[in-house]
N, C-alpha and C. Protein backbone atom coordinates (compact mmCIF):
# COMPACT_ATOMS: atom_id res chain seq x y z
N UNK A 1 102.75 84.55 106.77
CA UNK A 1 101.37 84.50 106.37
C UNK A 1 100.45 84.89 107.52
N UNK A 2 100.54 84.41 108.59
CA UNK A 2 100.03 84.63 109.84
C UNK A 2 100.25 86.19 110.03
N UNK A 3 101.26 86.59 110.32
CA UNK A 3 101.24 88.20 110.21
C UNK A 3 100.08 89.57 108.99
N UNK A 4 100.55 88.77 108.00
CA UNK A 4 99.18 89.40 107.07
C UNK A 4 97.89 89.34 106.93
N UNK A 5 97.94 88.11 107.59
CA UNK A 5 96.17 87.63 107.89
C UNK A 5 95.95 88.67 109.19
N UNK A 6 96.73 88.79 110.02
CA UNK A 6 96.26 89.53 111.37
C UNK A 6 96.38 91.23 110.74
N UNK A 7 96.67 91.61 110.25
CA UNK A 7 97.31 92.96 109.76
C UNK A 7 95.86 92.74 108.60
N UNK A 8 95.66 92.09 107.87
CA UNK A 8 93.98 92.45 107.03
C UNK A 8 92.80 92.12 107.91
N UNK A 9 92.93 91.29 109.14
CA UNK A 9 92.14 91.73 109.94
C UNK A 9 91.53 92.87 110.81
N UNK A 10 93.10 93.22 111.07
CA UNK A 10 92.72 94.84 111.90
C UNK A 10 92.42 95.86 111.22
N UNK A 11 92.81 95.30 109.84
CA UNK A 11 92.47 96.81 108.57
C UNK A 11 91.07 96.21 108.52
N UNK A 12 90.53 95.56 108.45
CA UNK A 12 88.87 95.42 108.31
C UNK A 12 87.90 95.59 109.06
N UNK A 13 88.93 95.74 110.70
CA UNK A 13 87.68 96.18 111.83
C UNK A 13 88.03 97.81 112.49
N UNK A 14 89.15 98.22 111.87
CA UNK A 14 89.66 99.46 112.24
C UNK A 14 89.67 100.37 110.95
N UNK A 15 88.68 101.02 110.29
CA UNK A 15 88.66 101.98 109.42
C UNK A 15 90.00 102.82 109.28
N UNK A 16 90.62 102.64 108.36
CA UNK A 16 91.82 103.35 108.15
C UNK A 16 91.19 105.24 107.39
N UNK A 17 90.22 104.86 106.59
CA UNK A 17 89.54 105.74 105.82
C UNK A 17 89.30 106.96 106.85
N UNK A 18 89.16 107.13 108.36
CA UNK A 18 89.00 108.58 108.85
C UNK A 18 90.31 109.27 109.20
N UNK A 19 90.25 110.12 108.82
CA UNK A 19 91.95 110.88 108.52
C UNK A 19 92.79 110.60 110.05
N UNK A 20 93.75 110.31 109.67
CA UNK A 20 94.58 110.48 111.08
C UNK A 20 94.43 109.10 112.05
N UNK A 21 93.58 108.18 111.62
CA UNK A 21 93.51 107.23 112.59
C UNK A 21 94.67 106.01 112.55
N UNK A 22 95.49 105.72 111.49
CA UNK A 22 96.85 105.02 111.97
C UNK A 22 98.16 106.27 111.36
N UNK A 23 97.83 106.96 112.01
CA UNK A 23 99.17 108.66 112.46
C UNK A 23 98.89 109.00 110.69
N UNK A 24 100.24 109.93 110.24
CA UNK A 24 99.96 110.49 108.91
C UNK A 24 101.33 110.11 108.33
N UNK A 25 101.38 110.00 107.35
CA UNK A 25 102.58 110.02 106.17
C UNK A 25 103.31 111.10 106.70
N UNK A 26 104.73 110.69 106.64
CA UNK A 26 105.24 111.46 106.94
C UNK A 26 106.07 112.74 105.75
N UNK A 27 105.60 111.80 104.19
CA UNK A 27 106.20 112.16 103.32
C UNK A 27 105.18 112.89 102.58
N UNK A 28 103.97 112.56 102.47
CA UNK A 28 103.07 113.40 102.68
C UNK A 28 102.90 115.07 102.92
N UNK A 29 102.76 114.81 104.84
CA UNK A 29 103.50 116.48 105.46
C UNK A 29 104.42 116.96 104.72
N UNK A 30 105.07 116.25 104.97
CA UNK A 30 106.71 117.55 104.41
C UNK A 30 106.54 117.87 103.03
N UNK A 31 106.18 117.28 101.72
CA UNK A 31 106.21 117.35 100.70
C UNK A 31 104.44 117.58 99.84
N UNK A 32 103.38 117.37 100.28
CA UNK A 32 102.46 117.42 99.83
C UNK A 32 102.15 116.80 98.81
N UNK A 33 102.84 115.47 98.49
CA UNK A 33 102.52 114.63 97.62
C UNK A 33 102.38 113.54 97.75
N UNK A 34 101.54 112.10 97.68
CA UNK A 34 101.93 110.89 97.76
C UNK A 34 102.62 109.94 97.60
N UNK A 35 103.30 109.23 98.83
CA UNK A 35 104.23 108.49 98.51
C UNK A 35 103.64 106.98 97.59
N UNK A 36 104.98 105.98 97.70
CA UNK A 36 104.15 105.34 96.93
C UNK A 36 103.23 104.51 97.94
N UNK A 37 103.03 104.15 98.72
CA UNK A 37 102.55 103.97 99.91
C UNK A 37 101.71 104.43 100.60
N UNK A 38 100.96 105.97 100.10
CA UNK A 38 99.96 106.50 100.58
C UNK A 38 98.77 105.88 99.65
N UNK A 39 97.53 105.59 100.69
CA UNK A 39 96.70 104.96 100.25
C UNK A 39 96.77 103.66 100.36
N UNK A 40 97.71 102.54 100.65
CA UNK A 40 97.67 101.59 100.97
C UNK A 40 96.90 101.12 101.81
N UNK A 41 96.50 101.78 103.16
CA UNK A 41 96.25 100.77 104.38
C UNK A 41 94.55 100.97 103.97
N UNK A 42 94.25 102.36 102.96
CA UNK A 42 92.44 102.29 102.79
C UNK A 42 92.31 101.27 101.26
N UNK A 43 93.38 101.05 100.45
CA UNK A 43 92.84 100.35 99.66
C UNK A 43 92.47 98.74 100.46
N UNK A 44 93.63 98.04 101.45
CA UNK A 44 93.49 96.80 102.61
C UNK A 44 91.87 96.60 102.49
N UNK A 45 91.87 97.87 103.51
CA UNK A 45 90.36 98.09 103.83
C UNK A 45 89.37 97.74 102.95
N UNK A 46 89.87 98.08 101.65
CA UNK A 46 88.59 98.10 100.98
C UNK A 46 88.56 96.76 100.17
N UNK A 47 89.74 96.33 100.45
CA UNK A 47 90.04 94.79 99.65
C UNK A 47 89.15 93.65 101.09
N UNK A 48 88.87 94.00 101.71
CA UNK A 48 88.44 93.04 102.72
C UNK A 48 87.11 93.01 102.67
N UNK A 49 86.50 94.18 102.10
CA UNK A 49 84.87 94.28 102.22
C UNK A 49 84.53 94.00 100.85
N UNK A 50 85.32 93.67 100.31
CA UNK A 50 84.96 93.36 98.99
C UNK A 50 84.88 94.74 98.14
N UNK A 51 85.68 95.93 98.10
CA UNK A 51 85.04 96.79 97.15
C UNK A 51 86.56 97.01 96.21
N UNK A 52 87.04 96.24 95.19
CA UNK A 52 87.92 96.29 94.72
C UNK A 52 88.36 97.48 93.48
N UNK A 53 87.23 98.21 93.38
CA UNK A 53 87.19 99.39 93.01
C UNK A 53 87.75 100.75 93.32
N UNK A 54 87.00 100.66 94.54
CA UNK A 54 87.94 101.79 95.78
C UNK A 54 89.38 101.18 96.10
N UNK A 55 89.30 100.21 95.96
CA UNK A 55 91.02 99.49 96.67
C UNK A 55 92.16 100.07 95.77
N UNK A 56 91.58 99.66 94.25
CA UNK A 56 92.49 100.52 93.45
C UNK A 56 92.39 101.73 92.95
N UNK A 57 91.87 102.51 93.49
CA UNK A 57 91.50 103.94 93.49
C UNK A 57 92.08 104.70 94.66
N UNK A 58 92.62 103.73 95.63
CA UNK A 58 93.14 104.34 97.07
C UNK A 58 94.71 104.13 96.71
N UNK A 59 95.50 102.92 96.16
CA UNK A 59 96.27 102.63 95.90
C UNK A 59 96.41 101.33 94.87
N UNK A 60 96.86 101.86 93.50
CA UNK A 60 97.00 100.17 92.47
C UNK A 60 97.98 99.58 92.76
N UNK A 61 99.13 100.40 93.25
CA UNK A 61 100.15 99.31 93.08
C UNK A 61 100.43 98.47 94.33
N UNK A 62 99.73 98.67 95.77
CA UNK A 62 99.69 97.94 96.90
C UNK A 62 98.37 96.91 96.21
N UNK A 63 97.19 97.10 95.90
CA UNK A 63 96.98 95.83 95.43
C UNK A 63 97.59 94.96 94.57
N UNK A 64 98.25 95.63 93.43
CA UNK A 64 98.91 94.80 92.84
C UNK A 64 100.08 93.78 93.56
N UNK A 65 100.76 94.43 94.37
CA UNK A 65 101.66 94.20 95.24
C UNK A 65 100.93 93.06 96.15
N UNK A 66 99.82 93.24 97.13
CA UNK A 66 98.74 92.32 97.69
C UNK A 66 98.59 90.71 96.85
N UNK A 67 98.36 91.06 95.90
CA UNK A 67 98.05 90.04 95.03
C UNK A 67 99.09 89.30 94.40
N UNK A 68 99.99 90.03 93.56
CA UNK A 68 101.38 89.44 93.73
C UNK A 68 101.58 88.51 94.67
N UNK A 69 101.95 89.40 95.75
CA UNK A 69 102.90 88.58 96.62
C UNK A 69 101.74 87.03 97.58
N UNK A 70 100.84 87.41 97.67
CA UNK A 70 99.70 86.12 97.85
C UNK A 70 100.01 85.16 97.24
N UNK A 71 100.26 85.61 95.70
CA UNK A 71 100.39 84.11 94.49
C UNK A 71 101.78 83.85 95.01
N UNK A 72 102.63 84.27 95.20
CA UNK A 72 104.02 84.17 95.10
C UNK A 72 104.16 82.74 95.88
N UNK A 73 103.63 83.43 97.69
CA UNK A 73 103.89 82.28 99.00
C UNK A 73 102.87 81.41 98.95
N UNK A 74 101.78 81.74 97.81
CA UNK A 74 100.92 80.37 97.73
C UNK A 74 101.73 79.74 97.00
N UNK A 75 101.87 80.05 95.91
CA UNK A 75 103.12 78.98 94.95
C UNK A 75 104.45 77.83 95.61
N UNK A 76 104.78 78.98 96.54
CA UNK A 76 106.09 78.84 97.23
C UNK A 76 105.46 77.22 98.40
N UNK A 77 104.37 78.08 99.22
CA UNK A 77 104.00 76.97 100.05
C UNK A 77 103.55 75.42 99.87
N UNK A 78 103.21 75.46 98.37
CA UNK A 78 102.17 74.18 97.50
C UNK A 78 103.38 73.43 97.23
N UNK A 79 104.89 74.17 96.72
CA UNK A 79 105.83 73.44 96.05
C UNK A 79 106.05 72.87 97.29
N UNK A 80 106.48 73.53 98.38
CA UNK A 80 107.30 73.03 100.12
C UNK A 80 106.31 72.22 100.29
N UNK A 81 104.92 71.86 100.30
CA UNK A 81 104.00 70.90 100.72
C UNK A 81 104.64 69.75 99.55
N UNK A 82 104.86 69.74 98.58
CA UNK A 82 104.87 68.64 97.76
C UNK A 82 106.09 68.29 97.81
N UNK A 83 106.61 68.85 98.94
CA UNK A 83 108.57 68.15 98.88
C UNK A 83 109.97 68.93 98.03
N UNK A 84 109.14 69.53 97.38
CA UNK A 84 110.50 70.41 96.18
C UNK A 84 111.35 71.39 97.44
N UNK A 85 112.07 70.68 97.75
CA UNK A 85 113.25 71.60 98.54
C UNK A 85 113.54 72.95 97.95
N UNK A 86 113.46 72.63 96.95
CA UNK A 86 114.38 73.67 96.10
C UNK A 86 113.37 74.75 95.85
N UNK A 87 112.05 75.01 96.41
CA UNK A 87 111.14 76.00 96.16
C UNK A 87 111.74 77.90 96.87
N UNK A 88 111.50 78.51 96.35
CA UNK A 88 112.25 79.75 96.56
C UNK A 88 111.58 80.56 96.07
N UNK A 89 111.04 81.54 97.14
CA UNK A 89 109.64 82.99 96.49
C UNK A 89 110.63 83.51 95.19
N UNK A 90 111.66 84.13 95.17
CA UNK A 90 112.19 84.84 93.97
C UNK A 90 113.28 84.11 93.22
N UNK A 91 113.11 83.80 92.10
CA UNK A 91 114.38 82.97 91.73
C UNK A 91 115.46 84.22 91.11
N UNK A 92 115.34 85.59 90.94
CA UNK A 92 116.12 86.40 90.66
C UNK A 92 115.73 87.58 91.21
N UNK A 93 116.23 87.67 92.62
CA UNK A 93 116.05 88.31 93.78
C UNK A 93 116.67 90.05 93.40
N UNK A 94 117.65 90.09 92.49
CA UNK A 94 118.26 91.18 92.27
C UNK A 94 117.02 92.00 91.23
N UNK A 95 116.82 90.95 89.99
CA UNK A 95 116.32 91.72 89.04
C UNK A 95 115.17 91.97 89.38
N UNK A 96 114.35 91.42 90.32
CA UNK A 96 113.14 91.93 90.46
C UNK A 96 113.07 92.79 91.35
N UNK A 97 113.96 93.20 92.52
CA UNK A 97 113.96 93.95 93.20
C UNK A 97 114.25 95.59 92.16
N UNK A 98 114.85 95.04 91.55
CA UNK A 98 115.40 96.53 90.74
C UNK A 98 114.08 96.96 89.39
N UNK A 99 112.93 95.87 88.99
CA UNK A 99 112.11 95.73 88.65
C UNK A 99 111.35 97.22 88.96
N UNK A 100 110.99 96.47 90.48
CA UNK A 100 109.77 96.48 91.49
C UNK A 100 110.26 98.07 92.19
N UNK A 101 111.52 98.26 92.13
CA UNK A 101 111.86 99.67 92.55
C UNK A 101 111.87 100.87 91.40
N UNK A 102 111.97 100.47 90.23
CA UNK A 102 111.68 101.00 89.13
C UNK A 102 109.81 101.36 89.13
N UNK A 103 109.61 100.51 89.40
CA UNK A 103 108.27 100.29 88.73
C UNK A 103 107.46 101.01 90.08
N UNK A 104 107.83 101.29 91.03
CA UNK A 104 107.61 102.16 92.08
C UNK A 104 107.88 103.53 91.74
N UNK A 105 108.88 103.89 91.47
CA UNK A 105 109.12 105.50 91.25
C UNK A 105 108.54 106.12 90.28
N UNK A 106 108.22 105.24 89.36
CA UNK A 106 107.15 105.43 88.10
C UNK A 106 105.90 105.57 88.48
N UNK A 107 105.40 104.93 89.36
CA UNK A 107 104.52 104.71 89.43
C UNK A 107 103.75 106.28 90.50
N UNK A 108 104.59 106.32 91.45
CA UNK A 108 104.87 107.26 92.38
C UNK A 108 104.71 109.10 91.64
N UNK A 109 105.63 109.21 90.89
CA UNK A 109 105.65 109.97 89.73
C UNK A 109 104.64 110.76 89.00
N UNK A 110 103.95 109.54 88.24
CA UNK A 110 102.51 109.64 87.49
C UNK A 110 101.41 110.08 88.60
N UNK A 111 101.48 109.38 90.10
CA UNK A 111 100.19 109.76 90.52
C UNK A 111 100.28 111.03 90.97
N UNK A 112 102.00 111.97 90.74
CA UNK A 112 101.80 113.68 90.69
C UNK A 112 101.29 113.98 89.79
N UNK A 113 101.31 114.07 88.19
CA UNK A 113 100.79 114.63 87.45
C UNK A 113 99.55 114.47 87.28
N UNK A 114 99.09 115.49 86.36
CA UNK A 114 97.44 115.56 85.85
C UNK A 114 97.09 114.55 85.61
N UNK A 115 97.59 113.94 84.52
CA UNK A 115 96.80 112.34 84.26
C UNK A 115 97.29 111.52 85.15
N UNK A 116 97.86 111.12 85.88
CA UNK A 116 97.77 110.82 87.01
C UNK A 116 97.16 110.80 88.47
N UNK A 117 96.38 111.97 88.50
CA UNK A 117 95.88 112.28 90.04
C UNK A 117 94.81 111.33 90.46
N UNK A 118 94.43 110.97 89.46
CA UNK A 118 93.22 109.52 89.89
C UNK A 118 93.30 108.38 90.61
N UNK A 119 95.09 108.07 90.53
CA UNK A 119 95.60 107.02 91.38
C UNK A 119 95.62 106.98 92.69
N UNK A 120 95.50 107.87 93.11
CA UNK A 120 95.22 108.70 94.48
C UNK A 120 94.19 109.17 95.29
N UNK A 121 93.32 109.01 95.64
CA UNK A 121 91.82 109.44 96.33
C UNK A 121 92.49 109.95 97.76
N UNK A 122 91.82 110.93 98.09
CA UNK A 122 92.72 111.18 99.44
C UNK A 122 91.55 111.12 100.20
């Protein structure tokens, strides 16, 4: 938790939004398309100033992902505060991983095509 709080801090005082200022995609260059991951560090950005508009216009599925995973280790942390040993972020670590990797390449995919290109702001 401490790590993400410091990592949405530096995305809120370090403009990710001017080209080139944390290096470039590397998948990007070589291929000229977005990964699923491009646009992430300006949607951060824009989730910190409050403009949740642009956030998912830079990238939906890192906010979604943002938000997700927030509820997840809040959940996780409230149960470990109240004693439930048995609290555990994923209770089916396989299927959601195979979910969440699905639901990435799809997602990845769409923001090539025409009706797709909106997912993407460059």
């Amino acid at each position: 938790m401490v790590g993400g709080v410091a990592a949405m801090t530096l995305l809120h005082f370090h403009d990710p939004h001017q080209h080139g200022s944390y290096a470039y995609c590397p998948f990007l260059y070589l291929t000229g398309h977005p990964c699923p991951l491009c646009g992430g560090l300006r949607a951060m950005n824009d989730l910190t100033r409050g403009r949740v508009e642009d956030a998912l216009l830079s990238n939906a599925a890192a906010v979604f992902i943002l938000c997700a995973g927030t509820v997840m280790i809040l959940r996780w942390f409230v149960r470990r505060a109240r004693g439930d040993a048995t609290a555990i972020l994923l209770p089916t670590p396989r299927v959601a991983t195979a979910v969440f990797a699905v639901a990435m390449l799809v997602f990845t995919v769409f923001r090539w095509t025409p009706w797709g290109h909106w997912l993407y702001q460059n």
